[in-house]
C-alpha atoms as a PDB file:
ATOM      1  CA  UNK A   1     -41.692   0.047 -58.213  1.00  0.00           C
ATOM      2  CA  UNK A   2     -42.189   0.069 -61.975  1.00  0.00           C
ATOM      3  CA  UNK A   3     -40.345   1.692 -64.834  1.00  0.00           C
ATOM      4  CA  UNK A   4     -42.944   3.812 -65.287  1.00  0.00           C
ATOM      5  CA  UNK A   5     -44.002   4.836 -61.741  1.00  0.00           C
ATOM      6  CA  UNK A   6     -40.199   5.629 -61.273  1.00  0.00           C
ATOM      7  CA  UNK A   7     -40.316   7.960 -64.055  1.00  0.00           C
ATOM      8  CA  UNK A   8     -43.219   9.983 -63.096  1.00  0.00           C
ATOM      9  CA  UNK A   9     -41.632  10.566 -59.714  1.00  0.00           C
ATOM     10  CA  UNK A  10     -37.939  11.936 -61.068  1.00  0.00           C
ATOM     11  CA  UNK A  11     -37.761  15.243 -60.242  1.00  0.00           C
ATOM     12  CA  UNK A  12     -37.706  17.918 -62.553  1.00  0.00           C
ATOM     13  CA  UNK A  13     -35.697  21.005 -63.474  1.00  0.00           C
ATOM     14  CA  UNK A  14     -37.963  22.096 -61.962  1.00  0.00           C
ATOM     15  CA  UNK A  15     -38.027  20.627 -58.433  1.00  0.00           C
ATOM     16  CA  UNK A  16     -34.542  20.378 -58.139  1.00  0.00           C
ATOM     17  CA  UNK A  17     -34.251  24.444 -58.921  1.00  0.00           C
ATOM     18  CA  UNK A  18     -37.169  24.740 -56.045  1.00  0.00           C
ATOM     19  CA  UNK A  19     -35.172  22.477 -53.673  1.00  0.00           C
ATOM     20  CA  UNK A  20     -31.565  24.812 -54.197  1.00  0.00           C
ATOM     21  CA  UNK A  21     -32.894  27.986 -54.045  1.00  0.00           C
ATOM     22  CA  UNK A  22     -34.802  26.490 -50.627  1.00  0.00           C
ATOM     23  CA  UNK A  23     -31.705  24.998 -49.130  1.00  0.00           C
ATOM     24  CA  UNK A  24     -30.037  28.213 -50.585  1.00  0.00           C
ATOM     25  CA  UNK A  25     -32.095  30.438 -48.207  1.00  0.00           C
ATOM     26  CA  UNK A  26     -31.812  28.342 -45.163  1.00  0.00           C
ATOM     27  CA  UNK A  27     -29.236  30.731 -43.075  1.00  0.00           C
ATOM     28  CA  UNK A  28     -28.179  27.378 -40.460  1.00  0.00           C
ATOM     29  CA  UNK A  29     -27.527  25.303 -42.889  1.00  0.00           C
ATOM     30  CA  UNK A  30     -25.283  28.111 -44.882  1.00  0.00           C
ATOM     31  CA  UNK A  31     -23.686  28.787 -42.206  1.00  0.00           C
ATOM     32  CA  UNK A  32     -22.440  24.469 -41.280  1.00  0.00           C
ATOM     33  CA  UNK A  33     -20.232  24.432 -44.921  1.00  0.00           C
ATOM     34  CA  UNK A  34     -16.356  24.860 -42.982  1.00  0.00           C
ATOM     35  CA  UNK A  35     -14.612  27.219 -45.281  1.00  0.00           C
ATOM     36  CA  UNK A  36     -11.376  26.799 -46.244  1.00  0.00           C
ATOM     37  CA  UNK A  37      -9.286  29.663 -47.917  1.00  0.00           C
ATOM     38  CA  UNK A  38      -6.900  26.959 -50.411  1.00  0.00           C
ATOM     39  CA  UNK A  39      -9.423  25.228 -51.874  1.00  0.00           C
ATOM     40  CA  UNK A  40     -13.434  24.160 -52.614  1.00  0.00           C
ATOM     41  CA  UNK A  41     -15.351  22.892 -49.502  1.00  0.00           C
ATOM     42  CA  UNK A  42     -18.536  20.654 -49.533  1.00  0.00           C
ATOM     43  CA  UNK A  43     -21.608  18.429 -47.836  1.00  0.00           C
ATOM     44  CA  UNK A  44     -23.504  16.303 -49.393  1.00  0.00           C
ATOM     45  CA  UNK A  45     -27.334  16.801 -48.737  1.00  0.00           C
ATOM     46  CA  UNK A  46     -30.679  14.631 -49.279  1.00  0.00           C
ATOM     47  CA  UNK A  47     -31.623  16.414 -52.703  1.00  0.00           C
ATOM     48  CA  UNK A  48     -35.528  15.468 -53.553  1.00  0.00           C
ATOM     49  CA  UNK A  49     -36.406  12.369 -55.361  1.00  0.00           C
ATOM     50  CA  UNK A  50     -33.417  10.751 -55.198  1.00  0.00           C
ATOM     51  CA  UNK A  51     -31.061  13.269 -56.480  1.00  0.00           C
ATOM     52  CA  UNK A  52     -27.452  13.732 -55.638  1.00  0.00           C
ATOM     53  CA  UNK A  53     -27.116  17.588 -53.761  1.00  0.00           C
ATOM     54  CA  UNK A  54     -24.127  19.409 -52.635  1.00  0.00           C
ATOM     55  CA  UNK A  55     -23.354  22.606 -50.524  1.00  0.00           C
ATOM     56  CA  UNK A  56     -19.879  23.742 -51.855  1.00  0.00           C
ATOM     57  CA  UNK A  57     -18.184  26.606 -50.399  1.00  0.00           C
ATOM     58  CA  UNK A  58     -15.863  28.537 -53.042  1.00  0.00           C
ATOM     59  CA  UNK A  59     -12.994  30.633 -51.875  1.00  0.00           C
ATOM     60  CA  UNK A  60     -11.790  33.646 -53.559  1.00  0.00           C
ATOM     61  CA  UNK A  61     -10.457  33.178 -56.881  1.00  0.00           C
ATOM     62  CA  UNK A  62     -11.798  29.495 -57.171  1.00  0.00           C
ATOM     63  CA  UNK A  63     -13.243  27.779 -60.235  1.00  0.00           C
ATOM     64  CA  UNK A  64     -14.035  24.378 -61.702  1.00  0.00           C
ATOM     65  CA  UNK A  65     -13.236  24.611 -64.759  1.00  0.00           C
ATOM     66  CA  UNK A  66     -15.025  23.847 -68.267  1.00  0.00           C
ATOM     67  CA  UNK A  67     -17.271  20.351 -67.527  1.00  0.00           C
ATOM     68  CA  UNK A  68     -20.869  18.856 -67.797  1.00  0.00           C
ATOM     69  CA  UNK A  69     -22.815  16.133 -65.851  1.00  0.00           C
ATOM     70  CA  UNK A  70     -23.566  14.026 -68.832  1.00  0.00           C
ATOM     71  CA  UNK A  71     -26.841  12.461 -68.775  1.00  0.00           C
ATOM     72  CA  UNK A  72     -28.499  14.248 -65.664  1.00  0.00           C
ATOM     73  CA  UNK A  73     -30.174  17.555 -64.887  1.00  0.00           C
ATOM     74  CA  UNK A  74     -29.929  20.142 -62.925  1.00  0.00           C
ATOM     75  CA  UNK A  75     -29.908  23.016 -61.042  1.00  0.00           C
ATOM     76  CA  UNK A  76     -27.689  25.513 -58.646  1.00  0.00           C
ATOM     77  CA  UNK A  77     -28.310  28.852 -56.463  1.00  0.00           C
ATOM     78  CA  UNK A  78     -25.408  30.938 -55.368  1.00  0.00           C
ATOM     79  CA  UNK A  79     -26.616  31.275 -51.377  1.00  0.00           C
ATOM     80  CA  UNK A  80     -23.056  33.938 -50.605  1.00  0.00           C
ATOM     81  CA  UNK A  81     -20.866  36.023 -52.490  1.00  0.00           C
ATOM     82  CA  UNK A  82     -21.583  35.909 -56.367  1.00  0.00           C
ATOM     83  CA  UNK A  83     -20.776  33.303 -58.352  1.00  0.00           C
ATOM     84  CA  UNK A  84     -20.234  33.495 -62.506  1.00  0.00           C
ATOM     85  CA  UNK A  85     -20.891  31.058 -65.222  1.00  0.00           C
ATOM     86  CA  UNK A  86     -19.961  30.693 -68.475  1.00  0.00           C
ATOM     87  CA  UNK A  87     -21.612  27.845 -70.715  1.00  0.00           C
ATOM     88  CA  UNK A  88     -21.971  26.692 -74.244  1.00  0.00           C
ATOM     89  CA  UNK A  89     -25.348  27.424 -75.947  1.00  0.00           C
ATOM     90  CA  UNK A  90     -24.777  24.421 -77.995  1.00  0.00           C
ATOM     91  CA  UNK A  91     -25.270  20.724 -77.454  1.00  0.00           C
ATOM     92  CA  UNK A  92     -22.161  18.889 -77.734  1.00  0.00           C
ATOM     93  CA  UNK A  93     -21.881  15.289 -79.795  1.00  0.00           C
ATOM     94  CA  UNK A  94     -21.436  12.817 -76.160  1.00  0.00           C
ATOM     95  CA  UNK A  95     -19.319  10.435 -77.734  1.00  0.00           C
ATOM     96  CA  UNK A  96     -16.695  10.312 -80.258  1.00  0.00           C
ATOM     97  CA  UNK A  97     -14.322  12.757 -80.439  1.00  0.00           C
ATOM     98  CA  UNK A  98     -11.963  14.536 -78.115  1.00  0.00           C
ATOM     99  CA  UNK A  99     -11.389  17.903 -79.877  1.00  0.00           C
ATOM    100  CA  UNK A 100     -13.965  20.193 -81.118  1.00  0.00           C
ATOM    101  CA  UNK A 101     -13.906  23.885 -82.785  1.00  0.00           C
ATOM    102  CA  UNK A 102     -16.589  25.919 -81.398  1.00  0.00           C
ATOM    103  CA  UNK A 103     -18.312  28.598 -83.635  1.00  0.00           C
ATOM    104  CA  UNK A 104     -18.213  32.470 -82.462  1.00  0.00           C
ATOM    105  CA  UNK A 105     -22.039  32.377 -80.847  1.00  0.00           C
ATOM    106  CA  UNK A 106     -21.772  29.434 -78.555  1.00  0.00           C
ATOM    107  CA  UNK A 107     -20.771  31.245 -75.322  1.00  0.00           C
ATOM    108  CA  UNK A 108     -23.036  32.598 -72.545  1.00  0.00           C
ATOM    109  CA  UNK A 109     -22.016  34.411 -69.340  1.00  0.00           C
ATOM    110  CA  UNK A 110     -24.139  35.345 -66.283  1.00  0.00           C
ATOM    111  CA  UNK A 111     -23.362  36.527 -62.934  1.00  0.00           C
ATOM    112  CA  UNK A 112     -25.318  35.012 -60.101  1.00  0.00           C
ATOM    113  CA  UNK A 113     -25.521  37.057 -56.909  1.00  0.00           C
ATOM    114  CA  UNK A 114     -26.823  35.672 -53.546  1.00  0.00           C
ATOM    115  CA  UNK A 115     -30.719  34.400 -54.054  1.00  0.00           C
ATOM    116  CA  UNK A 116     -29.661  33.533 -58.077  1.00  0.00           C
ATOM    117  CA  UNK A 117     -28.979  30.878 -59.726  1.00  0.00           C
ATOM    118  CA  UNK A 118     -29.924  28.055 -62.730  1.00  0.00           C
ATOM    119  CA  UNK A 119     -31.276  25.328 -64.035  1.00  0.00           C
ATOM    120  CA  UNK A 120     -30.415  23.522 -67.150  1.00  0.00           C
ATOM    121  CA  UNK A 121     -30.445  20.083 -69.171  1.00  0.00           C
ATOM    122  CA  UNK A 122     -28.436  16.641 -69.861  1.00  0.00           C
ATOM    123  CA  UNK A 123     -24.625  17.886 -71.426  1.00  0.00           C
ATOM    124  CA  UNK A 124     -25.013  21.450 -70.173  1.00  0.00           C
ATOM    125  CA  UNK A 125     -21.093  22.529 -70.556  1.00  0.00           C
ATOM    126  CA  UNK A 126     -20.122  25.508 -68.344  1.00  0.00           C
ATOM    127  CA  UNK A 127     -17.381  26.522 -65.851  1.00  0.00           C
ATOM    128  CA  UNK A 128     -18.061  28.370 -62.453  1.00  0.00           C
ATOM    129  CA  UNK A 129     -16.273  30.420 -60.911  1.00  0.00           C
ATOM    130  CA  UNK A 130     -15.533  32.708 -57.809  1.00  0.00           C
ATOM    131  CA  UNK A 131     -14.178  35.660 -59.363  1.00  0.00           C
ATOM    132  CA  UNK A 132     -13.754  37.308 -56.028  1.00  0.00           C
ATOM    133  CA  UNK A 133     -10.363  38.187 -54.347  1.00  0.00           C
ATOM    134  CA  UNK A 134     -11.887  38.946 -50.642  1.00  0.00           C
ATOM    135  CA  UNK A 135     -15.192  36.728 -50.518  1.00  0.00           C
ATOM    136  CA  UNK A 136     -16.134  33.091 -50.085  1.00  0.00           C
ATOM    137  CA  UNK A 137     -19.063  32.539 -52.299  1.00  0.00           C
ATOM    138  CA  UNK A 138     -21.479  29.457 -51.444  1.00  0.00           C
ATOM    139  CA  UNK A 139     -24.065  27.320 -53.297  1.00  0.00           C
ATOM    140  CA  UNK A 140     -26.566  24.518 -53.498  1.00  0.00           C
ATOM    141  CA  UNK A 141     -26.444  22.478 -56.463  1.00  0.00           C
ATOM    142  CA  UNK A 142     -28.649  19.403 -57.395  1.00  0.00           C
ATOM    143  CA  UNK A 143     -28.394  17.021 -60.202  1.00  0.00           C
ATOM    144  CA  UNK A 144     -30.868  13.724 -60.965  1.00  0.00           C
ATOM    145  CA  UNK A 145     -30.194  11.274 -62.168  1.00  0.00           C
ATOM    146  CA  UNK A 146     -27.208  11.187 -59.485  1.00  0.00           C
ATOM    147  CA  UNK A 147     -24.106  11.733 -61.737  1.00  0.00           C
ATOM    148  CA  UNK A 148     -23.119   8.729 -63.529  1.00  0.00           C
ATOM    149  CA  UNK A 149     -19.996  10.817 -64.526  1.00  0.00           C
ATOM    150  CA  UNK A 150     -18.243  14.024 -64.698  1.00  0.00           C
ATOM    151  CA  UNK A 151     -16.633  15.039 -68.431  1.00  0.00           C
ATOM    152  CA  UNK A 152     -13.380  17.847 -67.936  1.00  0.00           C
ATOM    153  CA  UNK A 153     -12.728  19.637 -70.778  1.00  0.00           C
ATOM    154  CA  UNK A 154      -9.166  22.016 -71.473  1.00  0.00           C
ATOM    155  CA  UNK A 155     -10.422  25.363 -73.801  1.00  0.00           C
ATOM    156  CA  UNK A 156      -8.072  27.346 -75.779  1.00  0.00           C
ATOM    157  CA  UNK A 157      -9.875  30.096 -77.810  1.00  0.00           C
ATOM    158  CA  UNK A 158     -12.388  27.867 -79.882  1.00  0.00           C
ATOM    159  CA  UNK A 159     -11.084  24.664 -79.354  1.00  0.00           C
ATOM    160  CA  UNK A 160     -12.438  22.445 -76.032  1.00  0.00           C
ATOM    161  CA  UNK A 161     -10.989  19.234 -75.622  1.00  0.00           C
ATOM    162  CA  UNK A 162     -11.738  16.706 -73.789  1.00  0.00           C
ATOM    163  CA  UNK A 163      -9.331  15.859 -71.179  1.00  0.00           C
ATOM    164  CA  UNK A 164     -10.700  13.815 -68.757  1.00  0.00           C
ATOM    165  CA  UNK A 165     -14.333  11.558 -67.068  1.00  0.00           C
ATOM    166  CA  UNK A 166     -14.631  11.485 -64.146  1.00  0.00           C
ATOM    167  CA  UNK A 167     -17.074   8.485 -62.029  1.00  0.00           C
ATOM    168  CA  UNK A 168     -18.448   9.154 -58.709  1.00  0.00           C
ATOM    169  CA  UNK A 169     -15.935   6.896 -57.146  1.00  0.00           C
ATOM    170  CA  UNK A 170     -13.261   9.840 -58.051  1.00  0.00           C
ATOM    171  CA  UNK A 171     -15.230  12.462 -55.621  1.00  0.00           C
ATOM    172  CA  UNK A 172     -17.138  10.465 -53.042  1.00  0.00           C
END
């Protein structure tokens, strides 16, 4: 296949928030993720295109933590329990430092009940979490390209740091 016929078949925001809030509704698939109450479950699934997907189950309390997916896109729908995000409404320099100071308009929260969810763009920084102290929450999440890596990042106040990259050797 050619550069450019590759291209024009990469899925978009788009298609990969169609495919999560699809695989979001299906109740049999939902219902296969094995929940555990100590920590995050997940299965991989065939996202469109080409595109890495994941069903993760969250237990109560559970979170991941400021991050982004680097250079891909994507998209996630909260299928159970509610699920919260908070994210940066700024785009991040990729390389070259490892502490920044964020300004006082930068952050975004939402709340994503069952049937809600996102999608969003290359460096997207956020943290999700299961603020829930009863309920599992579950979602679909999709990302294309598949993730070359995984950036962690520690936040105190205004300041994020980078702490860690992760590859896809470190979660596979």
């Amino acid at each position: 296949m050619s550069p450019t016929a590759a291209a024009v078949s990469a899925p978009t925001q788009a298609d990969l928030f169609d495919f999560v809030r699809r695989a979001a509704a299906d109740a049999e698939l939902i219902d296969s993720l094995p929940l555990d109450p100590e920590g995050r479950t997940w299965i991989r699934l065939e996202g469109p295109g080409g595109s890495e997907a994941w069903l993760i189950g969250w237990p109560p309390g559970s979170g991941t933590g400021w991050h982004d997916h680097a250079d891909s896109v994507g998209a996630f729908v909260t299928a159970a329990g509610e699920l919260k995000e908070h994210s940066l409404a700024a785009r991040l320099p990729t390389d070259g430092w490892k502490t920044l100071e964020l300004s006082e308009d930068v952050d975004r929260e939402r709340r994503l009940p069952a049937g809600k969810g996102r999608a969003f763009g290359r460096h997207h920084v956020h943290e999700v979490l299961n603020e829930s102290t009863e309920q599992h929450a579950i979602s679909v999440h999709a990302y294309y390209p598949p993730l070359p890596q995984i950036r962690r990042y520690s936040r105190s106040g205004p300041i994020l740091r980078l702490e860690q990259v992760e590859r896809p050797e470190d979660w596979q």
